[in-house]
C-alpha atoms as a PDB file:
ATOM      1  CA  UNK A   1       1.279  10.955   3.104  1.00  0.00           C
ATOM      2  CA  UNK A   2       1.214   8.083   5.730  1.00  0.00           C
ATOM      3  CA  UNK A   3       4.698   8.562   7.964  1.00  0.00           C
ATOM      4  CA  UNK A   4       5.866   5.710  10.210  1.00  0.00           C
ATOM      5  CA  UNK A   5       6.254   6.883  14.272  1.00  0.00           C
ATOM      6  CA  UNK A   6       9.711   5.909  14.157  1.00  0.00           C
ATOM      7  CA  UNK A   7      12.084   4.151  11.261  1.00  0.00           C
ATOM      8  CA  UNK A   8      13.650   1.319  13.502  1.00  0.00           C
ATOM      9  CA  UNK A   9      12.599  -1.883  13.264  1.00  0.00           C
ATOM     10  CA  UNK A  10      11.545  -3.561  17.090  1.00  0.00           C
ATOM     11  CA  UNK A  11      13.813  -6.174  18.269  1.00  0.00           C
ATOM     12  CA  UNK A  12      11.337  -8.852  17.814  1.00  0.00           C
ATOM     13  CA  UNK A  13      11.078  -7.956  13.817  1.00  0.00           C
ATOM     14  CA  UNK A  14      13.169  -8.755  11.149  1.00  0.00           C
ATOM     15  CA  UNK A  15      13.192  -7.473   6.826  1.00  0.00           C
ATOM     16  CA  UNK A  16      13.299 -10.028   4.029  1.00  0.00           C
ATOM     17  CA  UNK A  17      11.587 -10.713   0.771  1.00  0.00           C
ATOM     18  CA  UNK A  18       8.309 -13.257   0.882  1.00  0.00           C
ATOM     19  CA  UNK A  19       8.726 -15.128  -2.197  1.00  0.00           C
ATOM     20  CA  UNK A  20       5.243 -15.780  -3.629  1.00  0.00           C
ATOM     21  CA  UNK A  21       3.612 -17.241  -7.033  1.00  0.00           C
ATOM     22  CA  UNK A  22       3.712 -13.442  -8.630  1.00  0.00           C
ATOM     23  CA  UNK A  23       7.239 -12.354  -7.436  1.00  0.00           C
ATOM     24  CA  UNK A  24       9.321 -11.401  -4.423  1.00  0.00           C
ATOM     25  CA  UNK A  25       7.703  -8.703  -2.023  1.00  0.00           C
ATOM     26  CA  UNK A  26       9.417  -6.829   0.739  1.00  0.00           C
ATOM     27  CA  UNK A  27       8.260  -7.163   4.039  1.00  0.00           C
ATOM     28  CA  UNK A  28       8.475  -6.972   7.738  1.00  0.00           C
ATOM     29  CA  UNK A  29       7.816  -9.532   9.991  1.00  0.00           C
ATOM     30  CA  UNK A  30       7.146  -9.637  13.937  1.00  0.00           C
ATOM     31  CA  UNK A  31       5.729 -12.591  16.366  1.00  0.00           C
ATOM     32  CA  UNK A  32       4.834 -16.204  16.126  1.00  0.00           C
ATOM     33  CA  UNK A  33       1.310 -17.479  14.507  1.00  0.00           C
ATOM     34  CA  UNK A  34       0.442 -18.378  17.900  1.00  0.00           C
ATOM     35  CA  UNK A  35      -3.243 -16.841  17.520  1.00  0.00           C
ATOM     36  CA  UNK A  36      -3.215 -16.273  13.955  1.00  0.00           C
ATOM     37  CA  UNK A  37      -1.727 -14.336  11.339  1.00  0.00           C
ATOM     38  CA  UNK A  38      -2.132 -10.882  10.096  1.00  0.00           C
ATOM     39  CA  UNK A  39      -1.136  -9.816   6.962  1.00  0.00           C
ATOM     40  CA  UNK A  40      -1.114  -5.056   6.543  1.00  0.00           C
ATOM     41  CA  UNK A  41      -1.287  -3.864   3.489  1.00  0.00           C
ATOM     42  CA  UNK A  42      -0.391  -0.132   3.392  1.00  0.00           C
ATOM     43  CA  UNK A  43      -2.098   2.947   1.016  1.00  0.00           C
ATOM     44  CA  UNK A  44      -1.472   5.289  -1.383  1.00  0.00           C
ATOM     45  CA  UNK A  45       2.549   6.395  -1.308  1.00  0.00           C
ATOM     46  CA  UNK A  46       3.030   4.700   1.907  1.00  0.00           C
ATOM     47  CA  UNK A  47       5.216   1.348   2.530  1.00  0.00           C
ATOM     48  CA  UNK A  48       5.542  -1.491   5.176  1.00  0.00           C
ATOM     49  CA  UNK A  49       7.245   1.099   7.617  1.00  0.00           C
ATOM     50  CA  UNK A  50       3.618   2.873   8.117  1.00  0.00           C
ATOM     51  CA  UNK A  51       2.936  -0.005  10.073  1.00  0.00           C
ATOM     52  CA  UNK A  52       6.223  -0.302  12.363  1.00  0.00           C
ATOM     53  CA  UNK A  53       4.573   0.960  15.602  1.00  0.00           C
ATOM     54  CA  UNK A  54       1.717  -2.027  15.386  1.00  0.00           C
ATOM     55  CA  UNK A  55       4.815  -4.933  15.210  1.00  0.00           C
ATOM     56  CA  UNK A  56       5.470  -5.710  18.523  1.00  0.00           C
ATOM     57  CA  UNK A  57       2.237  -5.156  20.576  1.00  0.00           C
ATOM     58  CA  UNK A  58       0.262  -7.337  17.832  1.00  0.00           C
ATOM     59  CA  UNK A  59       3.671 -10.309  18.102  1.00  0.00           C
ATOM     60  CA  UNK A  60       2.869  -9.509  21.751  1.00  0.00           C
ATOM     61  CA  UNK A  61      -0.458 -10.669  21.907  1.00  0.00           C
ATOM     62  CA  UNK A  62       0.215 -13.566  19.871  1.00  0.00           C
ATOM     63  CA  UNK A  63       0.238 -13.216  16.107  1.00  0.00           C
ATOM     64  CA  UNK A  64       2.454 -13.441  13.385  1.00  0.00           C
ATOM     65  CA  UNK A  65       2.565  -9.643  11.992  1.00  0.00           C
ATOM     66  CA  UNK A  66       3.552  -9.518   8.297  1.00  0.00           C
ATOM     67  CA  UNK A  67       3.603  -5.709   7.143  1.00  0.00           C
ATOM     68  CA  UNK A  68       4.548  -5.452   3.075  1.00  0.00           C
ATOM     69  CA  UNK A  69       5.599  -3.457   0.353  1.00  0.00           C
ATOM     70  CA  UNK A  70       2.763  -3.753  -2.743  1.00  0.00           C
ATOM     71  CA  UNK A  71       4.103  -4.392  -6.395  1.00  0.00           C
ATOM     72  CA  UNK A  72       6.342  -1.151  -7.373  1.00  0.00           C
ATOM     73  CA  UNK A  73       5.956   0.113  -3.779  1.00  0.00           C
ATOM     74  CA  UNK A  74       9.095   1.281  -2.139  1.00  0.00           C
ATOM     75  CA  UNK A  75      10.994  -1.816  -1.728  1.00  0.00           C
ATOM     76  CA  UNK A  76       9.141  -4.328  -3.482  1.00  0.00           C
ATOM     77  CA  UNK A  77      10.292  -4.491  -7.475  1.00  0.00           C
ATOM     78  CA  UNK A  78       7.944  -3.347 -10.204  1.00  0.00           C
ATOM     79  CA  UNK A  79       7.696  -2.901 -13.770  1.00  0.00           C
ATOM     80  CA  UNK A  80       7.082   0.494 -15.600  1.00  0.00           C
ATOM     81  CA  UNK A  81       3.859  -0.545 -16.863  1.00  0.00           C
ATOM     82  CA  UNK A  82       0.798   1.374 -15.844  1.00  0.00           C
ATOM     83  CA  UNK A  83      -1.249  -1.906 -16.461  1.00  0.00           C
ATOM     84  CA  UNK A  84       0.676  -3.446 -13.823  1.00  0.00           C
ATOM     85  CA  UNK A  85      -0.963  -1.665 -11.312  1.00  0.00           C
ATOM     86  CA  UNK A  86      -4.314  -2.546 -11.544  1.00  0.00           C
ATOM     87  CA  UNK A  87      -6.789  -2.769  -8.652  1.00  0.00           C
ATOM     88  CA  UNK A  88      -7.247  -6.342  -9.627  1.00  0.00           C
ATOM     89  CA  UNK A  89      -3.806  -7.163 -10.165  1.00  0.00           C
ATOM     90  CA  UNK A  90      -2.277  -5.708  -7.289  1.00  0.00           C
ATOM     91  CA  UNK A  91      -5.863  -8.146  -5.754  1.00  0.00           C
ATOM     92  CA  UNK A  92      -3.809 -10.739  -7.114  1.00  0.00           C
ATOM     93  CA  UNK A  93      -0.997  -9.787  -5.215  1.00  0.00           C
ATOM     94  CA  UNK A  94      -2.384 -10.075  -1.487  1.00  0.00           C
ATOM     95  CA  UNK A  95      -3.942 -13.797  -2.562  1.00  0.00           C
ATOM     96  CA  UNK A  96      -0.438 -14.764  -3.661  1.00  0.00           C
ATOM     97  CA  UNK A  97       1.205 -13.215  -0.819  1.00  0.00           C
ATOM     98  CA  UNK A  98      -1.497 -14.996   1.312  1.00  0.00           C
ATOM     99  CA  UNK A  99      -1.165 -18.267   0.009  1.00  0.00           C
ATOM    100  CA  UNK A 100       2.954 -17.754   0.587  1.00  0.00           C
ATOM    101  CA  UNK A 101       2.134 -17.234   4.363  1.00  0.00           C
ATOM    102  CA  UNK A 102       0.607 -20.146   5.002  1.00  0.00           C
ATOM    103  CA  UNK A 103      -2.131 -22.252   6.620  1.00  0.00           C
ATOM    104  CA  UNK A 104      -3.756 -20.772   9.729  1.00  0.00           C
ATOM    105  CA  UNK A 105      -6.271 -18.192  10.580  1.00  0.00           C
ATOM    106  CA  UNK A 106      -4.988 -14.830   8.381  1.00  0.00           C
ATOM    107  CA  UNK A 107      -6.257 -11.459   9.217  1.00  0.00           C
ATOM    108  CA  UNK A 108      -6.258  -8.955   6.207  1.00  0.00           C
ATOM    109  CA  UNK A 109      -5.700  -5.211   7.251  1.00  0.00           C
ATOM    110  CA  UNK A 110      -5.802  -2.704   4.503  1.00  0.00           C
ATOM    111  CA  UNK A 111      -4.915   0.873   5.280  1.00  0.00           C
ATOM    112  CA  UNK A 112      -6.636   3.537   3.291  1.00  0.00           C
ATOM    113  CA  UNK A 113      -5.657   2.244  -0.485  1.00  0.00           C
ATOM    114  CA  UNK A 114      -4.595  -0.522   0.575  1.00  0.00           C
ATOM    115  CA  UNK A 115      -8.124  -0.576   1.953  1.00  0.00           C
ATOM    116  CA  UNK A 116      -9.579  -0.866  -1.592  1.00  0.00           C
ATOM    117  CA  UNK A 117      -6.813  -3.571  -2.780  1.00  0.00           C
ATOM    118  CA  UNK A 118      -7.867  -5.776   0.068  1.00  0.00           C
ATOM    119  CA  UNK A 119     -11.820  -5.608  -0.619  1.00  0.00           C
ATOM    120  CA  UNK A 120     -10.767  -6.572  -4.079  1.00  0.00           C
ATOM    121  CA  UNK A 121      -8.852  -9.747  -2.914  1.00  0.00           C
ATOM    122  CA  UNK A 122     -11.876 -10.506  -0.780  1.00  0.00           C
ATOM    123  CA  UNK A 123     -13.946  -9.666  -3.366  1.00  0.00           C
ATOM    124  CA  UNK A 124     -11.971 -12.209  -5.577  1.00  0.00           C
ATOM    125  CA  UNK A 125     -11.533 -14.962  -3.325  1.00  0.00           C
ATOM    126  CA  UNK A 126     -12.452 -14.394   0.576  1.00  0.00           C
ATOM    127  CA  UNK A 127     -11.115 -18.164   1.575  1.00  0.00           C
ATOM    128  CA  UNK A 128      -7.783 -17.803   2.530  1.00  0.00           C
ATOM    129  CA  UNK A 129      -8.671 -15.253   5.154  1.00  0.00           C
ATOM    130  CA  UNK A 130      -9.894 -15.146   8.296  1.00  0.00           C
ATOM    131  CA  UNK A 131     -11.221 -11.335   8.668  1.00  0.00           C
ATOM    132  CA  UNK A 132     -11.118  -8.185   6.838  1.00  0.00           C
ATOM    133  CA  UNK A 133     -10.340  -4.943   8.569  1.00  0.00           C
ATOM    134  CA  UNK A 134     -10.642  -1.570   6.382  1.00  0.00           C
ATOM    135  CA  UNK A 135      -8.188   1.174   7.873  1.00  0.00           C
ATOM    136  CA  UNK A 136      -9.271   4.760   7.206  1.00  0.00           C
ATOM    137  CA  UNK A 137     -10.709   3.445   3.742  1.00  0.00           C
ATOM    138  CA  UNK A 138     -14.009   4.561   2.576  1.00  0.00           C
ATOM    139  CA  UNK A 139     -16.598   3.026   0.222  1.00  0.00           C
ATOM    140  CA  UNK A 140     -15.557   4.476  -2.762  1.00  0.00           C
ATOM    141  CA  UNK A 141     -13.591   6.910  -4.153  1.00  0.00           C
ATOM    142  CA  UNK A 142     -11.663   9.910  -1.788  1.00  0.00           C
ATOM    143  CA  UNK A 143     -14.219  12.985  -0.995  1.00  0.00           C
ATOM    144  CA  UNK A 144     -13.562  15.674  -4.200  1.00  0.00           C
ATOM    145  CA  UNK A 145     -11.474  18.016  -2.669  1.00  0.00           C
ATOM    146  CA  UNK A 146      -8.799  15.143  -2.426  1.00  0.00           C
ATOM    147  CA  UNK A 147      -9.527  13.590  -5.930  1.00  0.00           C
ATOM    148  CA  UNK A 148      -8.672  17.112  -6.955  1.00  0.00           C
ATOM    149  CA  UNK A 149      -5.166  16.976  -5.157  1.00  0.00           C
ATOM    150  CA  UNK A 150      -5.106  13.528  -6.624  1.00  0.00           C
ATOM    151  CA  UNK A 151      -5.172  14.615  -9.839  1.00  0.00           C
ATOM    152  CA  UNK A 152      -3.008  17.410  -9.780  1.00  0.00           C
ATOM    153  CA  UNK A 153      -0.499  14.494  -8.139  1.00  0.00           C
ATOM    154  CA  UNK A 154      -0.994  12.109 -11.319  1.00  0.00           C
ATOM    155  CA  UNK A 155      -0.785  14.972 -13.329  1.00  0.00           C
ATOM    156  CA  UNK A 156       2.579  15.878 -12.646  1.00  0.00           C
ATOM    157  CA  UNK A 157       3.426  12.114 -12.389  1.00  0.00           C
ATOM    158  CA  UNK A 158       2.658  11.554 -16.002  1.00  0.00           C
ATOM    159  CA  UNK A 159       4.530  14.834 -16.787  1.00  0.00           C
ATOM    160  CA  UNK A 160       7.760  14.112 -14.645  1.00  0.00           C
ATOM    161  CA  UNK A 161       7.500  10.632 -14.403  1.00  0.00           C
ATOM    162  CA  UNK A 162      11.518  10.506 -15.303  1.00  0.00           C
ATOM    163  CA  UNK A 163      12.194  13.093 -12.837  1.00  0.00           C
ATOM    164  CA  UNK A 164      11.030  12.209  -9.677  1.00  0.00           C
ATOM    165  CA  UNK A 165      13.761  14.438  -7.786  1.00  0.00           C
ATOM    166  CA  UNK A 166      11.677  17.663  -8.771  1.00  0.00           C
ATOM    167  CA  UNK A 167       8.635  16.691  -8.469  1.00  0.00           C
ATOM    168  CA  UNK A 168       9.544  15.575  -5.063  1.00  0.00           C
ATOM    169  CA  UNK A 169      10.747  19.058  -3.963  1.00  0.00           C
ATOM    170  CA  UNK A 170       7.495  20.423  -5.630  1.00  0.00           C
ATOM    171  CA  UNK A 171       5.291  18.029  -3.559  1.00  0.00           C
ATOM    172  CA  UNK A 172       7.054  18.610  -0.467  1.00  0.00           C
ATOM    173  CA  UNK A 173       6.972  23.065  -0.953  1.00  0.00           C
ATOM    174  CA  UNK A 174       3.021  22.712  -1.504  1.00  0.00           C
ATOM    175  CA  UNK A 175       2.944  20.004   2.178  1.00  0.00           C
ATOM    176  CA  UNK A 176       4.149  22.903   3.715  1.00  0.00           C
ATOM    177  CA  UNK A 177       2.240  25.601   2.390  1.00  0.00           C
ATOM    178  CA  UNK A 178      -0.562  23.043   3.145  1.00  0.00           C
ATOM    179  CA  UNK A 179       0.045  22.687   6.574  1.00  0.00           C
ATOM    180  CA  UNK A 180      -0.199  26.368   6.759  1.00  0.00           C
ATOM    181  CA  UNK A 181      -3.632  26.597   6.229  1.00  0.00           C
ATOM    182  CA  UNK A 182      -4.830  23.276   7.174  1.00  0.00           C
ATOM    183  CA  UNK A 183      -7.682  22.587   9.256  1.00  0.00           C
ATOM    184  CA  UNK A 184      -6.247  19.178  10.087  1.00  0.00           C
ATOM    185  CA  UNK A 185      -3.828  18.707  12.225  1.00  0.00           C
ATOM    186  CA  UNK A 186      -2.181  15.220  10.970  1.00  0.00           C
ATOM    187  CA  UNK A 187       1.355  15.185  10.815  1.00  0.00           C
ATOM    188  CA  UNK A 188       1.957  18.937  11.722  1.00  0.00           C
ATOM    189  CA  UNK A 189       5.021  18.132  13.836  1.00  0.00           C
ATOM    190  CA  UNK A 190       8.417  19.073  11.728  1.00  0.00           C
ATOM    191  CA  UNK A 191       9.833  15.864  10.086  1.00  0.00           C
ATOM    192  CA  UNK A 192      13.850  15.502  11.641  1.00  0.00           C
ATOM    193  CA  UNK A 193      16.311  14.730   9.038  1.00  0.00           C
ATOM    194  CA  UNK A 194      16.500  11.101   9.656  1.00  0.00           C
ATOM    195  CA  UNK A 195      12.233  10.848   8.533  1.00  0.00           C
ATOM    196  CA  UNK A 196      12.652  13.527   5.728  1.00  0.00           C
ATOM    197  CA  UNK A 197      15.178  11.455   4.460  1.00  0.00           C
ATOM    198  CA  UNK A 198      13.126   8.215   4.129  1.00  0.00           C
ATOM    199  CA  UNK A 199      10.323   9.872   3.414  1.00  0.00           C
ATOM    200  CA  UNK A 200      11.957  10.928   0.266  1.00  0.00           C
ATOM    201  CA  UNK A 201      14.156   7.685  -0.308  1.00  0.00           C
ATOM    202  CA  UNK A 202      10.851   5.923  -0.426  1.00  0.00           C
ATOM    203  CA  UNK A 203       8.853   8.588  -2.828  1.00  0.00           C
ATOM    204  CA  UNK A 204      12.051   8.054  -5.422  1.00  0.00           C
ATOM    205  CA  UNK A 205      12.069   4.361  -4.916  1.00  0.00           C
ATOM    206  CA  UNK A 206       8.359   3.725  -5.376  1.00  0.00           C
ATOM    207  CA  UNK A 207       8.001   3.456  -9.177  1.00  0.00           C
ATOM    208  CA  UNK A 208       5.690   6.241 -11.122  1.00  0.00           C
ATOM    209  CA  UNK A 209       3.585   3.792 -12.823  1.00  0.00           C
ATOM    210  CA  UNK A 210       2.056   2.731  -9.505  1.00  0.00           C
ATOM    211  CA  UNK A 211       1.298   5.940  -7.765  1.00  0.00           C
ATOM    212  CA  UNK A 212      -0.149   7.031 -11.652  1.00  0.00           C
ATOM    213  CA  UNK A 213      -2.812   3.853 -11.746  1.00  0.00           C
ATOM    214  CA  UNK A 214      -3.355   3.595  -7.827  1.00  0.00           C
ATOM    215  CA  UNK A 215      -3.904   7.281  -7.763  1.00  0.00           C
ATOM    216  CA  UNK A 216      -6.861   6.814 -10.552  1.00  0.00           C
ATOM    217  CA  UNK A 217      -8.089   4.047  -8.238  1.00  0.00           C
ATOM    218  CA  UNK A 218      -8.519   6.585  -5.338  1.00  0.00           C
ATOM    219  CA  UNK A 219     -10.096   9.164  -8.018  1.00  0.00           C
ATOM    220  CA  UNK A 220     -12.169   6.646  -9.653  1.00  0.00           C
ATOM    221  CA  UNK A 221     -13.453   3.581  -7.108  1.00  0.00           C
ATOM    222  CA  UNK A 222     -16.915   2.702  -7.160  1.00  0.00           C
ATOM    223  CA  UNK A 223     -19.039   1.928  -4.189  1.00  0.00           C
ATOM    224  CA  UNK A 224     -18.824  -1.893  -3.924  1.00  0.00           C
ATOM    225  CA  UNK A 225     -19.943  -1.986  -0.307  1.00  0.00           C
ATOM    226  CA  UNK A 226     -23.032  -3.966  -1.234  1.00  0.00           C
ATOM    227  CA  UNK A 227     -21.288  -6.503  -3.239  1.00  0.00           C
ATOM    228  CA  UNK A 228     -18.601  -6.763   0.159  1.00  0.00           C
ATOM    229  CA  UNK A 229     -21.439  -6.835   2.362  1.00  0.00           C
ATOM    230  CA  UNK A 230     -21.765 -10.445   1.071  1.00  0.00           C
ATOM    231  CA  UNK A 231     -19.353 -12.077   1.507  1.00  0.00           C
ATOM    232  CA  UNK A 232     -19.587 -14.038   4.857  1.00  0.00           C
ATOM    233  CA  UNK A 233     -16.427 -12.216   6.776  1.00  0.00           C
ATOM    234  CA  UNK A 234     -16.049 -10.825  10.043  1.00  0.00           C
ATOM    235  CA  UNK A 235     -15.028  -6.793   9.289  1.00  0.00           C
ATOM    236  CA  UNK A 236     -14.140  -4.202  11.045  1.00  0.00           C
ATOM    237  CA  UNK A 237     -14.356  -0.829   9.876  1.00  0.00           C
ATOM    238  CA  UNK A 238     -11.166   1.351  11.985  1.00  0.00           C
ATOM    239  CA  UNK A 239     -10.209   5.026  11.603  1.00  0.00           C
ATOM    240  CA  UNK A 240      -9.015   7.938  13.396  1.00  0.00           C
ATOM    241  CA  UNK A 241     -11.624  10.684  14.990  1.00  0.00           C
ATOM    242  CA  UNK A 242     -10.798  12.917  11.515  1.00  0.00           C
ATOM    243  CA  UNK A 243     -10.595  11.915   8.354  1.00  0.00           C
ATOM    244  CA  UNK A 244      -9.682  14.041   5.093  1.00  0.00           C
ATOM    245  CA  UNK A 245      -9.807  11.212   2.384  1.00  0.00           C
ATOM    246  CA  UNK A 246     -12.926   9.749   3.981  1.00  0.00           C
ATOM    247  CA  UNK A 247     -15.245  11.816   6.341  1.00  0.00           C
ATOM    248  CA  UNK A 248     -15.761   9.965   9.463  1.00  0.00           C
ATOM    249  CA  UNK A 249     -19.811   9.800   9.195  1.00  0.00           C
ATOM    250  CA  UNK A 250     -19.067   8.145   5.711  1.00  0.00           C
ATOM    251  CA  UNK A 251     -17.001   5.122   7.445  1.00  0.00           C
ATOM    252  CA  UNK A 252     -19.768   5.063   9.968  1.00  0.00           C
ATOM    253  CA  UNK A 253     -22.238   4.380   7.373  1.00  0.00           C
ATOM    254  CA  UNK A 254     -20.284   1.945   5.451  1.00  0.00           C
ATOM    255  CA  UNK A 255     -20.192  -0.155   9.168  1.00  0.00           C
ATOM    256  CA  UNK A 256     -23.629   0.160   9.381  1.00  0.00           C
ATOM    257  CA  UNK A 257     -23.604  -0.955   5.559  1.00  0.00           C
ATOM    258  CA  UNK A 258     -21.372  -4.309   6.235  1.00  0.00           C
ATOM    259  CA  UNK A 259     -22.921  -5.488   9.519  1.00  0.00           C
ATOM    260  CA  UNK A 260     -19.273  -4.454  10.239  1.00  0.00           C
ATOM    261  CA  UNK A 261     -17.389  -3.875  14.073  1.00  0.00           C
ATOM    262  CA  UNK A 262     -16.444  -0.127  14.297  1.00  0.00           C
ATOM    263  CA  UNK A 263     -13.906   1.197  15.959  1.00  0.00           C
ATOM    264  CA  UNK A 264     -12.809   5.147  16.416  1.00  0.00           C
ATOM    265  CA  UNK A 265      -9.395   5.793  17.958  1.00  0.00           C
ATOM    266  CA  UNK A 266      -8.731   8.849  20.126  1.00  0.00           C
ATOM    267  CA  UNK A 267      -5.879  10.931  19.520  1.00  0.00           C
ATOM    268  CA  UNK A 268      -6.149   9.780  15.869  1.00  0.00           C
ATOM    269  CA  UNK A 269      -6.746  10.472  12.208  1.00  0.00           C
ATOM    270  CA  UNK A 270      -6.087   8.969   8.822  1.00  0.00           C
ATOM    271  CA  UNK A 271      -3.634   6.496   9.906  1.00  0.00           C
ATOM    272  CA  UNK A 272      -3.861   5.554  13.138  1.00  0.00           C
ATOM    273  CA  UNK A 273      -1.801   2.980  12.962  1.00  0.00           C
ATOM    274  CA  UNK A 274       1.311   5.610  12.898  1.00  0.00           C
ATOM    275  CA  UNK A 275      -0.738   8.093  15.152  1.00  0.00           C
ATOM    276  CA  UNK A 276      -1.531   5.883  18.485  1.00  0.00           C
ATOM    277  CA  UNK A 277      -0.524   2.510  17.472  1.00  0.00           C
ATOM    278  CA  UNK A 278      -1.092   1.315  20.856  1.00  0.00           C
ATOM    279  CA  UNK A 279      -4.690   1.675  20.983  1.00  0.00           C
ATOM    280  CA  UNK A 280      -5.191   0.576  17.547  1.00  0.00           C
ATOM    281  CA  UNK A 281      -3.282  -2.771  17.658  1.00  0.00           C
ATOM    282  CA  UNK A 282      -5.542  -3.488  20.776  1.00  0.00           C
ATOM    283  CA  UNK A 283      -8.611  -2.740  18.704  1.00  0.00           C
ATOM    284  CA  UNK A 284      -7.190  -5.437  15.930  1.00  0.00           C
ATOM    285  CA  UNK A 285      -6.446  -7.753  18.668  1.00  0.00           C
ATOM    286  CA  UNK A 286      -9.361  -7.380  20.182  1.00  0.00           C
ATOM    287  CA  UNK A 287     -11.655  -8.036  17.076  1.00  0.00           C
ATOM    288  CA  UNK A 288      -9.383 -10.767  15.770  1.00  0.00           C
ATOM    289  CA  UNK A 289     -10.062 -12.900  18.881  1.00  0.00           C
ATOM    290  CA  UNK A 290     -13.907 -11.902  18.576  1.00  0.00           C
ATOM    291  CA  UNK A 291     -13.987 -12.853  14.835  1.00  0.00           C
ATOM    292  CA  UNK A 292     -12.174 -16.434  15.695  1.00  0.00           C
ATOM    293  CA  UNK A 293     -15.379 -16.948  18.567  1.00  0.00           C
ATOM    294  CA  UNK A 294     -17.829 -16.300  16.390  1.00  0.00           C
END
């Protein structure tokens, strides 16, 4: 579970809804489209807030940062319908919420799942956008020991779908007992009440049906790199130096596979964005201003 490095909003951000062609989404926004625009979509039980530290140092160097809330996803609305959740229409989603952003060149970030939703919009229709970056997302589905945690997760989705409370507290008992034994080291440090509470406003918020389909997605994905490969984009393939959903040599393959910039970030691992947003903003920056060159 992604968790933001801090819950305030910078000064130079604000929270509203983007109204788009397929319904109101929650977002935040940072920076003038001085440079471009960039438009983070986050993964799998995260929200807009994973991508809080990235706000001002990316409005800083001259884009428009617009960080949202998918369909059912913490803040943004969503029906209780599993088929609502599909890969391709949550696709759907980022090319309406594109289109509601404007003209201009519009960089497409997806972190992890939201890794997967983006390919898809590219997949679907790579015009709108200016680059694709893929954030700790692999080629296909997560590595088996986490589709096995995945589907323990949907499991007891589909059986306390109507009681989120409890299967909340369950979650959270096995985290710890998890970071007991973990050989990874992400997100060790003790949550303070202030991030344990929004960590578990958002889980309760975030409507079942989502995390059930977009779970299957991460269980189930295919390997589309080939088909991604092309499509005439500048990528760039991003993660930390570990990575339990996606081994690092896999991402380094899938760069090799897409003709694709790579960048590794120190003192990181699945989501550096929240980890050492610093260095990873000026690794977007950075390719976003080598992608408009070439």
């Amino acid at each position: 579970m992604s968790k933001p490095p801090r819950l305030t909003l910078p000064s130079v951000a604000r929270a509203y809804r983007l109204s788009t062609a397929r319904g109101a989404f929650a977002v935040h926004e940072a920076g003038q489209p001085v440079r471009g625009t960039a438009l983070l979509v986050p993964g799998y039980t995260g929200s807009k807030e994973d991508f809080v530290g990235l706000l001002a140092p990316l409005a800083g160097a001259g884009y428009r940062v617009v960080a949202v809330d998918g369909r059912g996803q913490y803040e943004s609305p969503g029906p209780r319908d599993e088929a609502a959740y599909g890969l391709e229409e949550l696709a759907r989603d980022v090319l309406a919420q594109a289109a509601a952003l404007g003209g201009g060149p519009l960089h497409l970030v997806g972190h992890s799942l939201g890794g997967l939703i983006a390919r898809a919009a590219v997949l679907r229709d790579a015009a709108p956008f200016a680059s694709l970056t893929l954030m700790s997302s692999g080629p296909a589905a997560i590595t088996e020991v986490q589709q096995a945690r995945t589907k323990l997760l949907v499991a007891g989705l589909e059986a306390l779908r109507d009681d989120m409370p409890a299967l909340w507290a369950a979650m959270r008992a096995q985290e710890t007992q998890d970071a007991e034994d973990a050989e990874h080291t992400e997100n060790t440090v003790p949550d303070g009440p202030a991030m344990t509470e929004f960590l578990r406003e958002r889980w309760l918020a975030t409507v079942p049906e989502q995390l059930i389909t977009t779970g299957r997605v991460l269980i189930g994905e295919p390997d589309r790199v080939a088909e991604l490969a092309r499509v005439p984009l500048p990528k760039l393939v991003l993660s930390g130096k570990v990575d339990y959903a996606w081994p690092v040599p896999l991402m380094d393959d899938m760069a090799v596979r897409l003709s694709a910039t790579r960048v590794v970030v120190e003192d990181a691992e699945h989501s550096p964005n929240a980890e050492n947003p610093q260095v990873t903003a000026g690794a977007l920056a950075a390719f976003w201003e080598t992608a408009l060159q070439g």
